[in-house]
N, C-alpha and C. Protein backbone atom coordinates (compact mmCIF):
# COMPACT_ATOMS: atom_id res chain seq x y z
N UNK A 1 18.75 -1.35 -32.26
CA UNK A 1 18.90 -0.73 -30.95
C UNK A 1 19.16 -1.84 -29.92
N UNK A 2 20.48 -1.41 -29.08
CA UNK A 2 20.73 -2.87 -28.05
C UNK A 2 19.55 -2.48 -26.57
N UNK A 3 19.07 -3.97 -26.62
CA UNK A 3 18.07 -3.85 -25.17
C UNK A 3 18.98 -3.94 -23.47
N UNK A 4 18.63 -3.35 -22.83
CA UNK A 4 19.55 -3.00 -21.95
C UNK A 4 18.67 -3.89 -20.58
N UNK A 5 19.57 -4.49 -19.77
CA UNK A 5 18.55 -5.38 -18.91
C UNK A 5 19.10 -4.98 -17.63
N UNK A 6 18.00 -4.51 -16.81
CA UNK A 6 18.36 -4.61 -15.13
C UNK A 6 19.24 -5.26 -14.73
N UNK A 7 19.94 -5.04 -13.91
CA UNK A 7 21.13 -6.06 -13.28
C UNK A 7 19.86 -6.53 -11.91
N UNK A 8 20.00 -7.56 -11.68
CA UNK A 8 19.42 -8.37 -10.49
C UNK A 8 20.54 -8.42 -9.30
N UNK A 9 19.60 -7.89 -8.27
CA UNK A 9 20.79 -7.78 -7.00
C UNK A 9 20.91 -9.21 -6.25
N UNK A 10 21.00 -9.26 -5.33
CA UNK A 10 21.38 -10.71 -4.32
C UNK A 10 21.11 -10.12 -3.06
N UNK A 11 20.00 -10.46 -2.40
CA UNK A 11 20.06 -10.00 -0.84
C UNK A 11 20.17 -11.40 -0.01
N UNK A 12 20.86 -10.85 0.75
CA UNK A 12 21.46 -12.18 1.91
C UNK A 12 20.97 -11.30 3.48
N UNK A 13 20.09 -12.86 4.13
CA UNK A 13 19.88 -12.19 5.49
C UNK A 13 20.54 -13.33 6.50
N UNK A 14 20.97 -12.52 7.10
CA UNK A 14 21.47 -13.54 8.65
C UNK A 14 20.65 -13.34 9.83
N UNK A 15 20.87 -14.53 10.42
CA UNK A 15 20.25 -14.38 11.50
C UNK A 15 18.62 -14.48 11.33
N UNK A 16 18.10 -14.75 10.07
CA UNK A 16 16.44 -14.64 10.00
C UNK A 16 15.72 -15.62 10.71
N UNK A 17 14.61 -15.34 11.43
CA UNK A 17 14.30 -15.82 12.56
C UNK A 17 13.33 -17.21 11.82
N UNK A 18 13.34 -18.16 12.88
CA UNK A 18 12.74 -19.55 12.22
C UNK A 18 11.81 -19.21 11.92
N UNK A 19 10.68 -18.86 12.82
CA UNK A 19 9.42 -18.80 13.14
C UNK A 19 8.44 -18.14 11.56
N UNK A 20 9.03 -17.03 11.57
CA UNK A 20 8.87 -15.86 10.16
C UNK A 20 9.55 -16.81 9.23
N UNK A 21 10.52 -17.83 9.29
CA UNK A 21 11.20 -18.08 7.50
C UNK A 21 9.64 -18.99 7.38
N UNK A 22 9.51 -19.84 8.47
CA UNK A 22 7.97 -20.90 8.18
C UNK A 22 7.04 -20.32 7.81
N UNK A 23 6.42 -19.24 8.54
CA UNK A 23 5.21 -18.58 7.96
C UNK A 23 5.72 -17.84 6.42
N UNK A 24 6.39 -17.50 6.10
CA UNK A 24 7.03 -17.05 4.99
C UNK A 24 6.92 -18.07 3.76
N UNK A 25 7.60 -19.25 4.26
CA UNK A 25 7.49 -20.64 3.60
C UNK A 25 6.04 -20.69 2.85
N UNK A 26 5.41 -20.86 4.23
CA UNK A 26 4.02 -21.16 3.94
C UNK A 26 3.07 -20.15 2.85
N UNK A 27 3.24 -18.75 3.07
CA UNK A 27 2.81 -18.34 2.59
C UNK A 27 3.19 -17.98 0.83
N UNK A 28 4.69 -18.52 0.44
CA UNK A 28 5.05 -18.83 -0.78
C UNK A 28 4.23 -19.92 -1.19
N UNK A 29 4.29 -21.07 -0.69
CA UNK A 29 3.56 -22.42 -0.78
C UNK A 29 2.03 -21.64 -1.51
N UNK A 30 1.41 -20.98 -0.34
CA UNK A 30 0.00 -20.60 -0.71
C UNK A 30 -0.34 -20.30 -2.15
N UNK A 31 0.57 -19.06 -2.44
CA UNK A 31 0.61 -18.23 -3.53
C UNK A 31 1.49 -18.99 -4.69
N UNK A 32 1.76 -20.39 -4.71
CA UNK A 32 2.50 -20.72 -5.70
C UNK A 32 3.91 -20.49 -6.49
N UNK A 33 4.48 -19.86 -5.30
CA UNK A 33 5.95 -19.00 -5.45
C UNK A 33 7.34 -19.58 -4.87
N UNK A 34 8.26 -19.12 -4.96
CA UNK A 34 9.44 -20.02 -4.02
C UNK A 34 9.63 -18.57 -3.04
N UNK A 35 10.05 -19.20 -2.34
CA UNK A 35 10.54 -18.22 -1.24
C UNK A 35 11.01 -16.81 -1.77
N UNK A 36 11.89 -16.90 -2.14
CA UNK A 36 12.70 -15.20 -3.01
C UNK A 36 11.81 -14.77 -3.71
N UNK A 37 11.01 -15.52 -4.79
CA UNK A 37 9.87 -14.65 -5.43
C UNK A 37 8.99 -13.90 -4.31
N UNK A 38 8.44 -14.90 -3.46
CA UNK A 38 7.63 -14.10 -2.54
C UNK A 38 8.03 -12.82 -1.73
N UNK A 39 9.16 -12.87 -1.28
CA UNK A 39 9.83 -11.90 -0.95
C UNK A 39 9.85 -10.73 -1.49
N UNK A 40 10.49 -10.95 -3.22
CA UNK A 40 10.26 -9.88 -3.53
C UNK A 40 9.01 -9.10 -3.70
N UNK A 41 8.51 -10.17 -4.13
CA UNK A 41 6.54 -9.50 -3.91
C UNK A 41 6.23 -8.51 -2.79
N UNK A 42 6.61 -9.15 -1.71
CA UNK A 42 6.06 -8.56 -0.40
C UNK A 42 7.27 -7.13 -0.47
N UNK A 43 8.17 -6.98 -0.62
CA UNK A 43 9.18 -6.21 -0.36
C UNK A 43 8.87 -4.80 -1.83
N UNK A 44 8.45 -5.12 -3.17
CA UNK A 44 8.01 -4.88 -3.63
C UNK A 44 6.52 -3.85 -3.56
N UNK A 45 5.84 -4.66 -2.49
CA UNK A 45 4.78 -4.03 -2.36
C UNK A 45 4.82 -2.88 -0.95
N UNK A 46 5.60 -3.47 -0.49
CA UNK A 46 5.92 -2.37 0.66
C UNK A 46 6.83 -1.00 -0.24
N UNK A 47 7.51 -1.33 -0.59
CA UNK A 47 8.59 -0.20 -1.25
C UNK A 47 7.45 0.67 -2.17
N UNK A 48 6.92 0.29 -2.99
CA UNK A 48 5.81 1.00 -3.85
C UNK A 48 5.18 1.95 -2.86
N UNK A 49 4.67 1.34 -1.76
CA UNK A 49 3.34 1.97 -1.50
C UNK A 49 2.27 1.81 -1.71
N UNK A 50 1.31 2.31 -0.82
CA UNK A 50 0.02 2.59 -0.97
C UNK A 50 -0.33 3.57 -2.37
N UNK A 51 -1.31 2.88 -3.44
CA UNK A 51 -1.49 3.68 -4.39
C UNK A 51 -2.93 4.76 -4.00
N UNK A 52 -2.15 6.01 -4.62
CA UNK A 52 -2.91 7.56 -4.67
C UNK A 52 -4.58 7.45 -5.28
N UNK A 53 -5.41 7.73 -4.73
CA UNK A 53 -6.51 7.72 -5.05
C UNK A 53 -6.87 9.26 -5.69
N UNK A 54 -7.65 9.19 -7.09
CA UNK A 54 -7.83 10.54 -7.90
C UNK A 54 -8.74 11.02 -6.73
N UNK A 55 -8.43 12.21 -6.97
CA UNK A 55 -10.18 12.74 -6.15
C UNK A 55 -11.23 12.82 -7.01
N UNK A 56 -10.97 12.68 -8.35
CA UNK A 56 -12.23 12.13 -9.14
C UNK A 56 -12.89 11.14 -8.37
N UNK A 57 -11.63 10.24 -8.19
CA UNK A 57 -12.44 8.64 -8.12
C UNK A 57 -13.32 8.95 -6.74
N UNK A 58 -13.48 10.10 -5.94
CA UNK A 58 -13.95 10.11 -4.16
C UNK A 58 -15.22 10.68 -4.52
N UNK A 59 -15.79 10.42 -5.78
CA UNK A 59 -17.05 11.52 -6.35
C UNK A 59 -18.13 10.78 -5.59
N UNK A 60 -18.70 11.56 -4.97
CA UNK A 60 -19.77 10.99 -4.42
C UNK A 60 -20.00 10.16 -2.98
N UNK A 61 -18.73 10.01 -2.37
CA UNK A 61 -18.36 8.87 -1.46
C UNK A 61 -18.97 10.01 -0.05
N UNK A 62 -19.84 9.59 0.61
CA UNK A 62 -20.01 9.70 1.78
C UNK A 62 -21.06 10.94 2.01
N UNK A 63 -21.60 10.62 0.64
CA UNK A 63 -22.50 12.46 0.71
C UNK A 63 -23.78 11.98 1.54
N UNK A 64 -24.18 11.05 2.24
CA UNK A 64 -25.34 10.70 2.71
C UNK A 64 -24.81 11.25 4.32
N UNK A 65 -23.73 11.15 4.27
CA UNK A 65 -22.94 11.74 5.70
C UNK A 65 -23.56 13.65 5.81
N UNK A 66 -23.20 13.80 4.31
CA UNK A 66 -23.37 15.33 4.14
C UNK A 66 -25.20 15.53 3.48
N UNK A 67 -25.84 14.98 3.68
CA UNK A 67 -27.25 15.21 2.88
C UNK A 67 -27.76 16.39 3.47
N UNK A 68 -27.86 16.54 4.86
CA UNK A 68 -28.56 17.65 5.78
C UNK A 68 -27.97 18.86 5.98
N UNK A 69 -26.73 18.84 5.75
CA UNK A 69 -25.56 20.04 6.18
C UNK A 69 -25.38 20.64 5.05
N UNK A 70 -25.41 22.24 5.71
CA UNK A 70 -25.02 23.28 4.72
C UNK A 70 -23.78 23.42 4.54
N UNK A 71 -23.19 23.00 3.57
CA UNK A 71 -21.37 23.20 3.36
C UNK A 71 -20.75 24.35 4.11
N UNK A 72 -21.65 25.87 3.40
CA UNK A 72 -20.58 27.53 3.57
C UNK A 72 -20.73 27.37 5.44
N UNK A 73 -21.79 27.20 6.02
CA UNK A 73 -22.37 26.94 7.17
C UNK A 73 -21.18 25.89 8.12
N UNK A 74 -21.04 25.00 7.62
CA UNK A 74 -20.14 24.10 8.05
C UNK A 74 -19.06 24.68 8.00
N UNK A 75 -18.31 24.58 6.88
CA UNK A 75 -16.85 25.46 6.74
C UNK A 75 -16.56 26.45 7.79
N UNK A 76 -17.92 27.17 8.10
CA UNK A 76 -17.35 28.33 8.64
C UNK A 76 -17.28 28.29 10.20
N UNK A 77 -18.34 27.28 10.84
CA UNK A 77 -18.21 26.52 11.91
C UNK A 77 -16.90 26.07 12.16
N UNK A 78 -16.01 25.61 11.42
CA UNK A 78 -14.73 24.79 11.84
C UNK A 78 -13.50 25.93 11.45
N UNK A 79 -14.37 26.99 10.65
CA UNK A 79 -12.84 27.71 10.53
C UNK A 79 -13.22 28.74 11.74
N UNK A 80 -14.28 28.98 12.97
CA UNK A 80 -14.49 29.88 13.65
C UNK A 80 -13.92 28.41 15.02
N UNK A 81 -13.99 27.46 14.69
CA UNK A 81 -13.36 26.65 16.00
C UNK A 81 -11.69 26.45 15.78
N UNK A 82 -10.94 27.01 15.02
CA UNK A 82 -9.19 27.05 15.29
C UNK A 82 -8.50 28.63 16.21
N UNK A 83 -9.94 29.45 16.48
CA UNK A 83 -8.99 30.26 17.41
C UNK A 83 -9.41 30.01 18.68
């Protein structure tokens, strides 16, 4: 079976401002990267997104907020405050 490989694009910027290529610099430097790697990292991580949290994983989170309050009681408080 032939392995089939991504084509790699080429982005070219003009005009990129000094100030941002240095801190940019720098922050490749930090992370052990060259400039374009870092880039893509950062560009990478913006394009992805923020990853989705299960609502499994929210089990339990903030019930000390809710210890005293009656849920049906509550609910019905906020669905009698939208008219």
């Amino acid at each position: 079976m032939e392995e089939r490989r991504a084509a790699l694009a080429t982005l070219n910027i003009k005009d990129f401002p000094e100030p941002v290529y240095r801190k940019l610099r720098a922050r490749a430097k930090r992370n052990h990267r060259s400039i374009a790697q870092e880039v893509t990292h950062i560009l990478s991580d913006v394009v992805r997104g923020p990853e989705r949290t299960s609502a499994l994983e929210l089990r339990g989170l903030g019930k000390e907020l809710w210890a005293d309050v009656d849920a049906v009681e509550h609910v019905e408080e906020e669905r009698g405050s939208w008219d």
